[in-house]
PDB file of N, CA and C in Angstrom:
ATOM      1  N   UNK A   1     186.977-186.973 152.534  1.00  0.00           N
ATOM      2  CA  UNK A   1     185.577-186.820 152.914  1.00  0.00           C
ATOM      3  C   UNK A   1     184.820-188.114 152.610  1.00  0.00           C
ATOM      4  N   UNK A   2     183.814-188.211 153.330  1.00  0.00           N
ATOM      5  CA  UNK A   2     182.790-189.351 152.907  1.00  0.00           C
ATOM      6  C   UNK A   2     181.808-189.616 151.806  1.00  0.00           C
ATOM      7  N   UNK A   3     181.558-190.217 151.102  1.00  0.00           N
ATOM      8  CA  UNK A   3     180.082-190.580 150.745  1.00  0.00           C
ATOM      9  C   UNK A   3     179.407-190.935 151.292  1.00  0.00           C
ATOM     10  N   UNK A   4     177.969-189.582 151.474  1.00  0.00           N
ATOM     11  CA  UNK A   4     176.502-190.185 151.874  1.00  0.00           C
ATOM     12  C   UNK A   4     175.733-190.828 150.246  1.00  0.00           C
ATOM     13  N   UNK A   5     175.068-191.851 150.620  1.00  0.00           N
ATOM     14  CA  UNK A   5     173.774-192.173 150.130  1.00  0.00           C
ATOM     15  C   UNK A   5     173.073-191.724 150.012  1.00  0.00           C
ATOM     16  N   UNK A   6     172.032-191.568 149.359  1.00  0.00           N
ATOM     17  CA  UNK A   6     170.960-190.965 149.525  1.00  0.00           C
ATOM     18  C   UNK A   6     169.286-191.447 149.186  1.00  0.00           C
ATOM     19  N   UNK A   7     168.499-191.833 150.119  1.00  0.00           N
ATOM     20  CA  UNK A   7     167.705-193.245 149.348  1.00  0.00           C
ATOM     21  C   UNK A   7     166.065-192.497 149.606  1.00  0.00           C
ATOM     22  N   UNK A   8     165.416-192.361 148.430  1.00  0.00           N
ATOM     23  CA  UNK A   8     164.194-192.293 148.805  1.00  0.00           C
ATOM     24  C   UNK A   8     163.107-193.200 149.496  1.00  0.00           C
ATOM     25  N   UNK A   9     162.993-193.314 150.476  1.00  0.00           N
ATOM     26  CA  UNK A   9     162.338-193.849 151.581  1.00  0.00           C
ATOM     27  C   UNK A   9     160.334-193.741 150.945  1.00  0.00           C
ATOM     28  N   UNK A  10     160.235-192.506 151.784  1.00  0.00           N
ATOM     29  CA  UNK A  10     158.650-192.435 151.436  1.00  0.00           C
ATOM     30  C   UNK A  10     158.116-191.122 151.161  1.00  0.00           C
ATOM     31  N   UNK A  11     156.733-191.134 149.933  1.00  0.00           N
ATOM     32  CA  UNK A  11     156.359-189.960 150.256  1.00  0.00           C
ATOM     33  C   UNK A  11     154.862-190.351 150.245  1.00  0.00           C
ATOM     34  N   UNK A  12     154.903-189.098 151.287  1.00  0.00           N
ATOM     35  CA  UNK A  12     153.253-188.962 152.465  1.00  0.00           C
ATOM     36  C   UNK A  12     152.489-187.546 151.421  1.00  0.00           C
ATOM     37  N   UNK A  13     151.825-188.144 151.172  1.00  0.00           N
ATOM     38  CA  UNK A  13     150.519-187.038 150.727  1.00  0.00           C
ATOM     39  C   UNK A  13     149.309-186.903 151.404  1.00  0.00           C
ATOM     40  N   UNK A  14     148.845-185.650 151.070  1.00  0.00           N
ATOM     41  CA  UNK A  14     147.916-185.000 152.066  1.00  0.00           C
ATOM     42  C   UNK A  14     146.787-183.842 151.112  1.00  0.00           C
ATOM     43  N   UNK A  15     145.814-185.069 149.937  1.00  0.00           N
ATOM     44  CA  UNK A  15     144.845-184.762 149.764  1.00  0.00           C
ATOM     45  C   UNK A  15     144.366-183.014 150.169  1.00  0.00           C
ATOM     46  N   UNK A  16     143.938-183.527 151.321  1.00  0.00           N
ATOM     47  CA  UNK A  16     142.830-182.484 152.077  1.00  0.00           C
ATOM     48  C   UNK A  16     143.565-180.779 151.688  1.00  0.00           C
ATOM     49  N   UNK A  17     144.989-180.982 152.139  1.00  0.00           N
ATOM     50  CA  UNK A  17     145.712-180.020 152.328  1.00  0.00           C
ATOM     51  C   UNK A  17     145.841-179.238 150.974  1.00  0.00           C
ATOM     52  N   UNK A  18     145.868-180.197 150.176  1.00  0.00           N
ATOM     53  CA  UNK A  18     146.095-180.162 148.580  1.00  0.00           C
ATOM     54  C   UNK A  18     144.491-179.194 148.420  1.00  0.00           C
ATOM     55  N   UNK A  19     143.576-180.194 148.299  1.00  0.00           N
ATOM     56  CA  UNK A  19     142.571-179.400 147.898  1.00  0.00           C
ATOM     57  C   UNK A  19     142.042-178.002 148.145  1.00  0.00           C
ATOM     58  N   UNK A  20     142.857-177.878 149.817  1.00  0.00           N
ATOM     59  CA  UNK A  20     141.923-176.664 150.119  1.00  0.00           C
ATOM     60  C   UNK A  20     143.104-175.494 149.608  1.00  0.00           C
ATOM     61  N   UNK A  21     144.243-175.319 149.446  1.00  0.00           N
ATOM     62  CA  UNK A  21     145.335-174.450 149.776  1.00  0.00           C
ATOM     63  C   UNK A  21     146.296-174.471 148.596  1.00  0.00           C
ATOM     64  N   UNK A  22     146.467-175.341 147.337  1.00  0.00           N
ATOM     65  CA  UNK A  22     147.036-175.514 146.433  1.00  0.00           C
ATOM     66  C   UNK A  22     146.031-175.277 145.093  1.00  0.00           C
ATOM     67  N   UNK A  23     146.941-174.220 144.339  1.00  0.00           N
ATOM     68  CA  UNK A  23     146.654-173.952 143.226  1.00  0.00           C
ATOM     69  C   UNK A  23     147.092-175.544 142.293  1.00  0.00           C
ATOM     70  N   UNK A  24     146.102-175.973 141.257  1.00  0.00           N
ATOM     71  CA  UNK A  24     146.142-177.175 140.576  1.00  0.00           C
ATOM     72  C   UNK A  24     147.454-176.820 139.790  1.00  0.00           C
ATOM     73  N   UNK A  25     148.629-178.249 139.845  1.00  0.00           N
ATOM     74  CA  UNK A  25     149.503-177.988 138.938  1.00  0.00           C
ATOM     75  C   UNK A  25     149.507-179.632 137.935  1.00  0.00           C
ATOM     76  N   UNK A  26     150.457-179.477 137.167  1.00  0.00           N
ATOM     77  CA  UNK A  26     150.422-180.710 136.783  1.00  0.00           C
ATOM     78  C   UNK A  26     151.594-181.954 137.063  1.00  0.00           C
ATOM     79  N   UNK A  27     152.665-181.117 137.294  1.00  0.00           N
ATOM     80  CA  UNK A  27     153.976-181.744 137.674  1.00  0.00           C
ATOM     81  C   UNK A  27     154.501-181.338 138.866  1.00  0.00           C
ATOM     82  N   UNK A  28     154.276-182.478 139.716  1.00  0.00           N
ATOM     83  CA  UNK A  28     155.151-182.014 141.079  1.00  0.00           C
ATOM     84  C   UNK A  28     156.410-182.823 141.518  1.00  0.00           C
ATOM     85  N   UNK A  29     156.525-183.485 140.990  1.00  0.00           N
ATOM     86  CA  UNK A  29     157.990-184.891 141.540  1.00  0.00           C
ATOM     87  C   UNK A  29     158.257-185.547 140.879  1.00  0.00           C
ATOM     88  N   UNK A  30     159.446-185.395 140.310  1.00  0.00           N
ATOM     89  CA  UNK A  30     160.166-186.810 139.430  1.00  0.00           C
ATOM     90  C   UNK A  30     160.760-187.497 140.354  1.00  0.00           C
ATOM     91  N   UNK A  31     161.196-187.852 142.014  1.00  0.00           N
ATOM     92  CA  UNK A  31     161.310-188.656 142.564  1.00  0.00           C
ATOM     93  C   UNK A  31     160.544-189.999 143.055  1.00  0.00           C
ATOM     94  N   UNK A  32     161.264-191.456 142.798  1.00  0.00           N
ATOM     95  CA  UNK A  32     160.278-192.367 143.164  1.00  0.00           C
ATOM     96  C   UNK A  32     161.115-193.192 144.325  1.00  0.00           C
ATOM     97  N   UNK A  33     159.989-193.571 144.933  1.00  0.00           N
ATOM     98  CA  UNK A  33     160.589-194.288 146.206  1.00  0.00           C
ATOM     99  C   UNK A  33     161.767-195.850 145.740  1.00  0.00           C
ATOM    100  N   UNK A  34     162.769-195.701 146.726  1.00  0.00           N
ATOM    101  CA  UNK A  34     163.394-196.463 146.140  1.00  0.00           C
ATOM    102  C   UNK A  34     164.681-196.054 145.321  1.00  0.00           C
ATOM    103  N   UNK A  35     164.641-194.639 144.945  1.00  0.00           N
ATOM    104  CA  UNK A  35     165.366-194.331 143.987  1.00  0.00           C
ATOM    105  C   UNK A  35     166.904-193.681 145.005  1.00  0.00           C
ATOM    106  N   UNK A  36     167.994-193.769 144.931  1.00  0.00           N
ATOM    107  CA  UNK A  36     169.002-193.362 145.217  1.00  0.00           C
ATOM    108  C   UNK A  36     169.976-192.967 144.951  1.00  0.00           C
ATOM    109  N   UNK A  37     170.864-191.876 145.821  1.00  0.00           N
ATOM    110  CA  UNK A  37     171.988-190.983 145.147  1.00  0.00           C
ATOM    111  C   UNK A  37     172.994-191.324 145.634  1.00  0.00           C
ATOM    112  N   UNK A  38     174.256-190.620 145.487  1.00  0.00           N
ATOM    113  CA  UNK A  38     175.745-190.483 146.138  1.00  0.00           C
ATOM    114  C   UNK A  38     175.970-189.531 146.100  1.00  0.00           C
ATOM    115  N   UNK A  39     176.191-188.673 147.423  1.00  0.00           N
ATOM    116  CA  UNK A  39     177.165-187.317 147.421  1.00  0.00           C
ATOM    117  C   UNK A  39     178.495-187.203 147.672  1.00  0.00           C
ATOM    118  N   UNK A  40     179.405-187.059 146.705  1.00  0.00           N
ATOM    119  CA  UNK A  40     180.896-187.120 147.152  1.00  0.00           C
ATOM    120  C   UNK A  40     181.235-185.694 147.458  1.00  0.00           C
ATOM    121  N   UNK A  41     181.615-185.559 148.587  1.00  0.00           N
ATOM    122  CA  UNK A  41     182.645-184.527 149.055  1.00  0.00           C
ATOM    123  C   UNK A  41     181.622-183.731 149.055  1.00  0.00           C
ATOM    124  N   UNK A  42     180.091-183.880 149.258  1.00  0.00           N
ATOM    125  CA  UNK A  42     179.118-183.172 150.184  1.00  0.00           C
ATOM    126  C   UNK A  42     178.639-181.931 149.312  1.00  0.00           C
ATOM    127  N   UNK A  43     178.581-182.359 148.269  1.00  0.00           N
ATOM    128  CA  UNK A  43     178.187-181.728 146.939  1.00  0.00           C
ATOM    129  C   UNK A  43     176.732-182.578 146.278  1.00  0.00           C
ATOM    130  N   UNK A  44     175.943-182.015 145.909  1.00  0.00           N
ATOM    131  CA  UNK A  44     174.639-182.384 145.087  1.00  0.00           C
ATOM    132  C   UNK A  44     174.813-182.754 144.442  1.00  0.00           C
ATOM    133  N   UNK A  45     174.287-184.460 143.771  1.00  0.00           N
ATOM    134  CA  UNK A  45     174.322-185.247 143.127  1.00  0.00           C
ATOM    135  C   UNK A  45     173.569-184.880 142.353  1.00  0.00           C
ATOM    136  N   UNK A  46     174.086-184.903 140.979  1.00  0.00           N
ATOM    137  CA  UNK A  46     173.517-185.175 139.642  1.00  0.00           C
ATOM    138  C   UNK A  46     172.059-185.713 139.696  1.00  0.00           C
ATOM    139  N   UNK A  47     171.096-184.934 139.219  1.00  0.00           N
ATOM    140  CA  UNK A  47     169.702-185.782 139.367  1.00  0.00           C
ATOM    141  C   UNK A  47     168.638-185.530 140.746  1.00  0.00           C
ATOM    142  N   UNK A  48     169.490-184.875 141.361  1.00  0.00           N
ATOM    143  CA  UNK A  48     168.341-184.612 142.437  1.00  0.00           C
ATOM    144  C   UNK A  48     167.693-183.314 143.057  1.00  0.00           C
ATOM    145  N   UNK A  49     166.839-183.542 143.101  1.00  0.00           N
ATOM    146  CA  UNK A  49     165.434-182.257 143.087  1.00  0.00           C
ATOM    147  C   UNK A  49     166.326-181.447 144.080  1.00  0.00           C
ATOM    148  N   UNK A  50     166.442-180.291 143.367  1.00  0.00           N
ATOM    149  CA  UNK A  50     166.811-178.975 143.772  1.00  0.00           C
ATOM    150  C   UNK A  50     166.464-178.889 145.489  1.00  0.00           C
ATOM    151  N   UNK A  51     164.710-178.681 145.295  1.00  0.00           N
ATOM    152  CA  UNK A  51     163.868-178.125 146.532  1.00  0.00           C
ATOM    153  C   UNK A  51     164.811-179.234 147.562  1.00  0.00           C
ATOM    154  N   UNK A  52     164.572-180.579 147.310  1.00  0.00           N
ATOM    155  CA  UNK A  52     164.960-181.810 148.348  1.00  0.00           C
ATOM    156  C   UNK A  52     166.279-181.573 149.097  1.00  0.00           C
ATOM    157  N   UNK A  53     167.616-180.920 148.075  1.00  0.00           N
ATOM    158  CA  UNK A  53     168.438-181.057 148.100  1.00  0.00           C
ATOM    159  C   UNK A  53     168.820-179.756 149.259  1.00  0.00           C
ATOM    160  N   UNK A  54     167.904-178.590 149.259  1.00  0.00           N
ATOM    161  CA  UNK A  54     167.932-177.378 149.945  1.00  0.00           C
ATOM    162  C   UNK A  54     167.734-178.421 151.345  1.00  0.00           C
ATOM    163  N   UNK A  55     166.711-179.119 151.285  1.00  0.00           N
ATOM    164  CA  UNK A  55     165.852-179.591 152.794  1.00  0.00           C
ATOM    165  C   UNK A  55     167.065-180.438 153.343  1.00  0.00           C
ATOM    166  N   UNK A  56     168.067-181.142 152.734  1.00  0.00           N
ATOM    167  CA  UNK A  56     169.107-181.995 153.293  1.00  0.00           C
ATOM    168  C   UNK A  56     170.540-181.563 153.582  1.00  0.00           C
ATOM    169  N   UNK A  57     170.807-180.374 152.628  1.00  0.00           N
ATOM    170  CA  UNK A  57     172.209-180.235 152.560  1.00  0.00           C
ATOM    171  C   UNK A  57     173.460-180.165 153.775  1.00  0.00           C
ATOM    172  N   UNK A  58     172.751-179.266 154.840  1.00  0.00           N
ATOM    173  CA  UNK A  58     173.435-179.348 155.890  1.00  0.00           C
ATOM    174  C   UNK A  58     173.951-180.596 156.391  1.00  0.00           C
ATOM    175  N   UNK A  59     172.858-181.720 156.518  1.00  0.00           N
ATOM    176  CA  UNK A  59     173.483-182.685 156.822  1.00  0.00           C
ATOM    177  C   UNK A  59     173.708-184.493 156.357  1.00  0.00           C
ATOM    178  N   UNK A  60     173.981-183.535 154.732  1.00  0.00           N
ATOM    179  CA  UNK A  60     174.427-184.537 153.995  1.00  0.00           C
ATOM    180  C   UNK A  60     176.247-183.657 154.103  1.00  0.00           C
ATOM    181  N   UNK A  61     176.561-182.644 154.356  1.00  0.00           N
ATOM    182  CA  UNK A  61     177.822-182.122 154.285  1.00  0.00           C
ATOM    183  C   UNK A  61     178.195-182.509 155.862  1.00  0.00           C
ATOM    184  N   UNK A  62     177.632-182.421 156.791  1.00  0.00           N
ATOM    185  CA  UNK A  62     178.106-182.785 158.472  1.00  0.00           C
ATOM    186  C   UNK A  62     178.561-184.401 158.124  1.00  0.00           C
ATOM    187  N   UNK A  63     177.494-184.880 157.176  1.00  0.00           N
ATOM    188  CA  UNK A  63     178.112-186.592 157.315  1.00  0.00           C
ATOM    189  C   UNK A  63     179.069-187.008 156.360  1.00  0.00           C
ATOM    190  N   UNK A  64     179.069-185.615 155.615  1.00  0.00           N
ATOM    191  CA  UNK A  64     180.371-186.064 154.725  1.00  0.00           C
ATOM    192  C   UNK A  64     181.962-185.696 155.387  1.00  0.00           C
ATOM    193  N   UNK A  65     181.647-184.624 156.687  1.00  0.00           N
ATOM    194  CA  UNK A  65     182.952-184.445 157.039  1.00  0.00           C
ATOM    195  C   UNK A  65     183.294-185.270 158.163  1.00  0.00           C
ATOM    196  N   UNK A  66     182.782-186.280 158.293  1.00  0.00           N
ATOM    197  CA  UNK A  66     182.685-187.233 159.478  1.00  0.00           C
ATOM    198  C   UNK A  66     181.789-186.720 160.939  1.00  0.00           C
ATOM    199  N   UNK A  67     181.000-186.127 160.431  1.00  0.00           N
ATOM    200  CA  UNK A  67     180.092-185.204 161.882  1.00  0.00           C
ATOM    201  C   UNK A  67     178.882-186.284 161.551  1.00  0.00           C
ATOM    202  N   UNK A  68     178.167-186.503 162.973  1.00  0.00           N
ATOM    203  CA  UNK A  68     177.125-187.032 162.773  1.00  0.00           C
ATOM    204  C   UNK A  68     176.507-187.106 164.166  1.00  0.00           C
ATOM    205  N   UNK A  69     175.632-188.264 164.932  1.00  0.00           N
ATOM    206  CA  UNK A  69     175.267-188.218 166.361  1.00  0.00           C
ATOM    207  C   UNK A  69     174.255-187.078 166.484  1.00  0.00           C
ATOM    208  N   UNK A  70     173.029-186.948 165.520  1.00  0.00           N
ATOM    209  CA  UNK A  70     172.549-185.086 165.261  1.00  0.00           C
ATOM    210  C   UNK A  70     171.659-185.748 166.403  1.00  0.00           C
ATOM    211  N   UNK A  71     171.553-184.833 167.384  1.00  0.00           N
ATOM    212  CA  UNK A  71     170.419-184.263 168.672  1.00  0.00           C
ATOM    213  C   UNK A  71     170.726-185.653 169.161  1.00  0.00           C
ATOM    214  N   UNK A  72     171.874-185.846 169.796  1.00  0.00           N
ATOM    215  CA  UNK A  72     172.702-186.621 170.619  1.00  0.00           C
ATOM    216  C   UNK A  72     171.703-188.219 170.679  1.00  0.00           C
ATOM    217  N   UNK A  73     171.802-188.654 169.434  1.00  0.00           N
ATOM    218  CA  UNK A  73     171.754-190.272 169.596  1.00  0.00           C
ATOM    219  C   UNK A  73     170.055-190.691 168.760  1.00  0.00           C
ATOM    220  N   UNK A  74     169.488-189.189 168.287  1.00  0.00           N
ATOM    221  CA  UNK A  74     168.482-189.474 167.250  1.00  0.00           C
ATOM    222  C   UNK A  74     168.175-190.747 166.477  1.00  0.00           C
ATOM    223  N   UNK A  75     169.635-190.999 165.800  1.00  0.00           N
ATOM    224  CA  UNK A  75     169.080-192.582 164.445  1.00  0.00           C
ATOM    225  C   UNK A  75     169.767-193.592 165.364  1.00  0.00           C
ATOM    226  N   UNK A  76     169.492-194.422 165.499  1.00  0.00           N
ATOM    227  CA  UNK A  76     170.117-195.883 165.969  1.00  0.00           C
ATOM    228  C   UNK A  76     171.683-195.551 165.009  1.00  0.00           C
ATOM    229  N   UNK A  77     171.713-195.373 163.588  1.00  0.00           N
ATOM    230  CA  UNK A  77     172.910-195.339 162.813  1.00  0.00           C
ATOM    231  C   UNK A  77     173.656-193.725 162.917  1.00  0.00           C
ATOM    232  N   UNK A  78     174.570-193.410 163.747  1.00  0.00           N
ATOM    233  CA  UNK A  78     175.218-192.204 164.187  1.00  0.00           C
ATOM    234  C   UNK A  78     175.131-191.310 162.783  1.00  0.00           C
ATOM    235  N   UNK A  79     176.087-192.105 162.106  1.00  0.00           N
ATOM    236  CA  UNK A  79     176.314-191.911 161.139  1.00  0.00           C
ATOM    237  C   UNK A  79     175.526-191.971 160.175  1.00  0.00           C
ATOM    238  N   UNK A  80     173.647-191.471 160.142  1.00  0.00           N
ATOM    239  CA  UNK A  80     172.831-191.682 159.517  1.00  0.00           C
ATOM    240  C   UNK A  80     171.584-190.250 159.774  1.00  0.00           C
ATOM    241  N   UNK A  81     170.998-189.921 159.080  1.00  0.00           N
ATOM    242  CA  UNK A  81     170.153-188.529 159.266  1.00  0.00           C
ATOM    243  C   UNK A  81     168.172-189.348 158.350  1.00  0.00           C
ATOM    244  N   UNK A  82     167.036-189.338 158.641  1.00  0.00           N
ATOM    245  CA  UNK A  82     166.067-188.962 157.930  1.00  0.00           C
ATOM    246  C   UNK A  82     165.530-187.738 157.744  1.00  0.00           C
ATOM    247  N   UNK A  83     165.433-187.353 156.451  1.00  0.00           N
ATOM    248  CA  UNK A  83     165.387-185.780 156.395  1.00  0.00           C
ATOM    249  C   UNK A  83     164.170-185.987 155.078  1.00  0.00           C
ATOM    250  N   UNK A  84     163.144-184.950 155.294  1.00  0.00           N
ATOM    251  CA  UNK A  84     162.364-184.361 154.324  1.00  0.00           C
ATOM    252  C   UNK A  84     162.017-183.401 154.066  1.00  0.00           C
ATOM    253  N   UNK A  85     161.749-183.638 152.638  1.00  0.00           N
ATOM    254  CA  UNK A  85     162.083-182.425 152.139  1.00  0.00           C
ATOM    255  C   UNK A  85     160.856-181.459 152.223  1.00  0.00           C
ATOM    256  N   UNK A  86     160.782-179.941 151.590  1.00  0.00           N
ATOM    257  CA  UNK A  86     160.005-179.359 152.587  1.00  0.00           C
ATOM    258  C   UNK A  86     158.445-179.040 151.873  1.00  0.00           C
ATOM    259  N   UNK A  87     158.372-179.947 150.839  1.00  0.00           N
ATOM    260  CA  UNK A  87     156.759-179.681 150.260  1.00  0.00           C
ATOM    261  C   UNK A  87     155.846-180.437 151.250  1.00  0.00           C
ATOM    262  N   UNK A  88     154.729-179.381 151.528  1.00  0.00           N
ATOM    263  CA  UNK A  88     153.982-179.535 152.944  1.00  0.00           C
ATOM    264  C   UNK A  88     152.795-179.993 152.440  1.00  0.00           C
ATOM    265  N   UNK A  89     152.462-180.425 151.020  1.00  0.00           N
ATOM    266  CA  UNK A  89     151.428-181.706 150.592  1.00  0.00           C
ATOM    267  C   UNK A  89     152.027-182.659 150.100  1.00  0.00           C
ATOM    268  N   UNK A  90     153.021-183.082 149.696  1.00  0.00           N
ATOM    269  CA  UNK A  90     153.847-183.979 149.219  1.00  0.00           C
ATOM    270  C   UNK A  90     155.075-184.894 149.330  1.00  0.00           C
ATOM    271  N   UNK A  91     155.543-184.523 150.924  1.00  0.00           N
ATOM    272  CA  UNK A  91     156.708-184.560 151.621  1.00  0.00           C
ATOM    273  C   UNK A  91     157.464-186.245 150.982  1.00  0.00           C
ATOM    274  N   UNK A  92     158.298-186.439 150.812  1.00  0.00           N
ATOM    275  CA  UNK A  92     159.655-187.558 150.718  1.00  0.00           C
ATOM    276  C   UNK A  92     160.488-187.745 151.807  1.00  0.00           C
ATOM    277  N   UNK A  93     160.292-188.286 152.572  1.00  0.00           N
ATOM    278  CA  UNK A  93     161.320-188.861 153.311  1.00  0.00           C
ATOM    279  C   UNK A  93     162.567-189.680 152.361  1.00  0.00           C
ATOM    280  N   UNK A  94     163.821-188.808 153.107  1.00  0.00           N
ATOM    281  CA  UNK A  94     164.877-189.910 152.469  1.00  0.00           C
ATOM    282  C   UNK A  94     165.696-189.760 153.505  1.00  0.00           C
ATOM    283  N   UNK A  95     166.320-191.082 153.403  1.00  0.00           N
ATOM    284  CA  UNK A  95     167.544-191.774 154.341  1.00  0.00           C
ATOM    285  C   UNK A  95     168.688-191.530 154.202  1.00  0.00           C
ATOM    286  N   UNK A  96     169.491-190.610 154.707  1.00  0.00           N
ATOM    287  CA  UNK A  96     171.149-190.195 154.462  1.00  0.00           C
ATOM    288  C   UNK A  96     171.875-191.231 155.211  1.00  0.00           C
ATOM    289  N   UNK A  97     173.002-191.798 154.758  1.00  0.00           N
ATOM    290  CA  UNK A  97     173.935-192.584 155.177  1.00  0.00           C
ATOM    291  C   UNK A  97     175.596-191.761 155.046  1.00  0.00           C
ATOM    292  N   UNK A  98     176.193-192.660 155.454  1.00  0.00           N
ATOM    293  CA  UNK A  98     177.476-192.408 154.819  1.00  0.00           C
ATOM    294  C   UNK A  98     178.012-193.979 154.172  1.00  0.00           C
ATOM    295  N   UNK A  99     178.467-194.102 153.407  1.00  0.00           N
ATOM    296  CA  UNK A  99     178.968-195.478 153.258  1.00  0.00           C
ATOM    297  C   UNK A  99     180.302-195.208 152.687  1.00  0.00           C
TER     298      UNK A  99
END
């Protein structure tokens, strides 16, 4: 099987959304941009946010079994997925590879 990467790209916040519809918390993300994983054999890497890991898994396991090309020619890199995860004031984009 392959190793994907796994690279935090960006996260987009959304104030407005926050204020009107979110109960105040104090801790929402120990992920920082920049920060990156390895999934061997399409298993969850040590260290990474549960919720994130729900939003990617499918196709961090398609690129670990050599499947890729998702919605016929999506990333310039076949062999590559952007996936975020699914907090809808706080979203992370991260970059799946295989390397």
């Amino acid at each position: 099987m392959n190793k994907v990467r796994i690279t935090a790209i960006r996260q987009t916040v959304y104030p407005d959304l926050m204020a009107r519809y979110e109960n105040p918390i104090e801790h929402t993300c120990n992920v920082r941009e920049g920060q990156q994983w390895i999934s061997v054999d399409g298993q969850c890497p040590e260290g990474m946010c549960p919720s994130a890991w729900y939003s990617m898994k499918e196709f961090v396991e398609a690129l670990a079994r050599g499947e890729g090309n998702f919605y016929d020619g999506w990333m310039r890199n076949p062999m590559s997925a952007m996936i975020s995860c699914n907090d809808g004031f706080r979203p992370f984009s991260f970059y799946l590879e295989v390397v």
